[in-house]
N, C-alpha and C. Protein backbone atom coordinates (compact mmCIF):
# COMPACT_ATOMS: atom_id res chain seq x y z
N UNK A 1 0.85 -1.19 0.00
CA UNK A 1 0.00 0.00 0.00
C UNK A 1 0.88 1.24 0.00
N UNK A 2 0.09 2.44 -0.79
CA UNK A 2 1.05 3.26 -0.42
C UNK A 2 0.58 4.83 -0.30
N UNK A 3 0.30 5.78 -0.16
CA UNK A 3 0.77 7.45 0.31
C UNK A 3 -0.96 7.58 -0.85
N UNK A 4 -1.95 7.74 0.43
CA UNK A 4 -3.06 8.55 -0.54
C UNK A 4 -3.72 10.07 -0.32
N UNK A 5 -4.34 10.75 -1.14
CA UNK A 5 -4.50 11.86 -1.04
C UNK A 5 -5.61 12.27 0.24
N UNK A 6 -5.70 12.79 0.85
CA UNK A 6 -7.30 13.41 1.65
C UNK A 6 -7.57 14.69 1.63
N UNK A 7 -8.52 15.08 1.90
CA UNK A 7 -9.25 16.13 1.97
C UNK A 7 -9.15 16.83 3.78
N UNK A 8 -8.69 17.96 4.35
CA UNK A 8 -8.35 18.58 5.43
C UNK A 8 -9.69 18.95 5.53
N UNK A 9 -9.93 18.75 6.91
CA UNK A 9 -11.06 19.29 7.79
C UNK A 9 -12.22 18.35 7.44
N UNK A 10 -13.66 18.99 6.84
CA UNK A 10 -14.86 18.01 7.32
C UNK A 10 -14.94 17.60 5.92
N UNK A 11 -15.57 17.07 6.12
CA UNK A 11 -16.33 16.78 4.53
C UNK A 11 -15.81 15.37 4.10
N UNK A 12 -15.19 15.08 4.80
CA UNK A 12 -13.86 14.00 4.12
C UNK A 12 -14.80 12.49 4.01
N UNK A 13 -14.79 11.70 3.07
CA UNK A 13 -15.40 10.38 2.98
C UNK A 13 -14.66 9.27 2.07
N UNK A 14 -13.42 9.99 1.91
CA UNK A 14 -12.42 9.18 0.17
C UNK A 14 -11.72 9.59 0.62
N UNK A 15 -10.41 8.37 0.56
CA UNK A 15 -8.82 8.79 -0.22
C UNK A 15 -9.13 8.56 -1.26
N UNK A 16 -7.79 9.37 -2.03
CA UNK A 16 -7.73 9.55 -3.16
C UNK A 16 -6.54 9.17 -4.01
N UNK A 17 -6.09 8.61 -5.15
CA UNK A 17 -4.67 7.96 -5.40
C UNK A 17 -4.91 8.95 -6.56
N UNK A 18 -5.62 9.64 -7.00
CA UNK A 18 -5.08 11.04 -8.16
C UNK A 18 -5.38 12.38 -7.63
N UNK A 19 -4.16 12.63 -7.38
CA UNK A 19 -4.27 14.16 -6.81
C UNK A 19 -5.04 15.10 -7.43
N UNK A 20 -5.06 15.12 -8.64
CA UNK A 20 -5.90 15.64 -9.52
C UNK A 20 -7.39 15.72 -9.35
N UNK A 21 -8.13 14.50 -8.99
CA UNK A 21 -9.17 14.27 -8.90
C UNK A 21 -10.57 15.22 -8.61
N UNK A 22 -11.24 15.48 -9.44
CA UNK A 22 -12.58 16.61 -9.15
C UNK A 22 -13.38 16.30 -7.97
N UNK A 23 -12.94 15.24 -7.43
CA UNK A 23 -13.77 14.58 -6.03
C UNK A 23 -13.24 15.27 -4.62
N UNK A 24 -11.71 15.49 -4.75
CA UNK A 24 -11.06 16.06 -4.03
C UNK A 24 -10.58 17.22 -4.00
N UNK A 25 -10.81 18.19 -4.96
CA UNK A 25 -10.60 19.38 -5.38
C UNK A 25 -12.00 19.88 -5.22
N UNK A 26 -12.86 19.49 -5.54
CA UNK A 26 -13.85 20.47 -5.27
C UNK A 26 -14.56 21.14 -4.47
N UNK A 27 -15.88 21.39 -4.14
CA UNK A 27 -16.50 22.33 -3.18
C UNK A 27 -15.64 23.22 -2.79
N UNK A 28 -15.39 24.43 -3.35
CA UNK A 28 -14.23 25.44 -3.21
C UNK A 28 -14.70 25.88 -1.76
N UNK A 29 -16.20 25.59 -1.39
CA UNK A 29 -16.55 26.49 0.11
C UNK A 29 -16.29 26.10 1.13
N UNK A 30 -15.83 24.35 1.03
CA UNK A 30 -15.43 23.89 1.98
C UNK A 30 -14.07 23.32 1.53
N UNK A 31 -13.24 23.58 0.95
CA UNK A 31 -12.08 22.80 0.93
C UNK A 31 -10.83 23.54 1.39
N UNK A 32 -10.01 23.42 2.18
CA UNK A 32 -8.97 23.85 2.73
C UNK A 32 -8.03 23.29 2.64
N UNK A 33 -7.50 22.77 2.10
CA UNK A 33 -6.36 21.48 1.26
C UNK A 33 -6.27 20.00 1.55
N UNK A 34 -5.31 19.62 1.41
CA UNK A 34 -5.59 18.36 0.80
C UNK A 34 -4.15 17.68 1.57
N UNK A 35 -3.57 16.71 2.26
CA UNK A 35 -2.74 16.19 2.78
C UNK A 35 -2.50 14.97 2.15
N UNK A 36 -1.12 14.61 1.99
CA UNK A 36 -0.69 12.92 1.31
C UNK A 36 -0.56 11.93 3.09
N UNK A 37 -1.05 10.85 2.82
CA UNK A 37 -0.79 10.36 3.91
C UNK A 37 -1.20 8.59 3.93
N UNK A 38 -0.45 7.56 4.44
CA UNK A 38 -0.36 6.27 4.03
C UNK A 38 -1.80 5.77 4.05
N UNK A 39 -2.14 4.76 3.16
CA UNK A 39 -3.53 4.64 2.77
C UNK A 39 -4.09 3.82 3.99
N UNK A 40 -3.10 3.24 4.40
CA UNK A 40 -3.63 1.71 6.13
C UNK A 40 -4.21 3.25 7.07
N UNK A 41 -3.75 4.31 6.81
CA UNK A 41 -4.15 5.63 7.84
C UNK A 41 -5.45 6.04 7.53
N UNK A 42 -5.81 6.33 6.29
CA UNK A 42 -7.27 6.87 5.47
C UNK A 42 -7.83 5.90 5.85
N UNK A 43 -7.33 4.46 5.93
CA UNK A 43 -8.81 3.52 5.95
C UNK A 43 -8.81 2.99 7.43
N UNK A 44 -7.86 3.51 8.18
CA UNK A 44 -8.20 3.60 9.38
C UNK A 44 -9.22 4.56 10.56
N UNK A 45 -8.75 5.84 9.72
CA UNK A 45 -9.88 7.02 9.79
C UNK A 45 -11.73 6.76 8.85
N UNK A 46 -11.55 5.45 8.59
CA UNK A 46 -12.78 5.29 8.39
C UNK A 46 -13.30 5.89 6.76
N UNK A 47 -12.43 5.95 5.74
CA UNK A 47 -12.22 6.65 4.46
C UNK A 47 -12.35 5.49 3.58
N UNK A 48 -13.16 5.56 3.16
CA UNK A 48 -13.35 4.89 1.59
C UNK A 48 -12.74 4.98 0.38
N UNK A 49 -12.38 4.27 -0.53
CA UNK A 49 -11.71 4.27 -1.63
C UNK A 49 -12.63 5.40 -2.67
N UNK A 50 -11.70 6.34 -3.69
CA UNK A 50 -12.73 7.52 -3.94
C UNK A 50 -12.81 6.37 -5.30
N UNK A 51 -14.04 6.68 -6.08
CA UNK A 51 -14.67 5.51 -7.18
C UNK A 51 -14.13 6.55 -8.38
N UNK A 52 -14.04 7.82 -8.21
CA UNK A 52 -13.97 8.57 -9.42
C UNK A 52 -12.29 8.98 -9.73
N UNK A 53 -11.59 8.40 -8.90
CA UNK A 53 -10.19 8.29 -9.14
C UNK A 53 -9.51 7.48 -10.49
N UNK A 54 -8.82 8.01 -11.06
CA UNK A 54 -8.15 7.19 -12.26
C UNK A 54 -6.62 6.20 -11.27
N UNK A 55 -6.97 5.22 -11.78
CA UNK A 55 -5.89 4.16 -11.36
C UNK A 55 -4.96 3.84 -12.40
């Protein structure tokens, strides 16, 4: 496993493995950046795999 993207503060429900991703970039009203961090961590925080990610 390795280093996935998240979303800082609320909103959060996906890691993300394309930084790029419109899933994680968006809602400009709530988004306050975005942190890399090991994926066993995201799915420990209870984070789902994001579906709209390119693999």
């Amino acid at each position: 496993m390795g280093n996935v993207h998240v979303r800082k503060g609320e909103y959060r429900y996906a890691y993300h493995t394309d930084p790029d991703c419109p899933a994680l970039n968006g809602k400009p009203e709530t988004f306050v950046g975005k942190v890399e961090i090991p994926e066993e961590d995201a799915e420990a925080q209870g984070l789902k795999p994001c579906r709209q990610c390119k693999r």
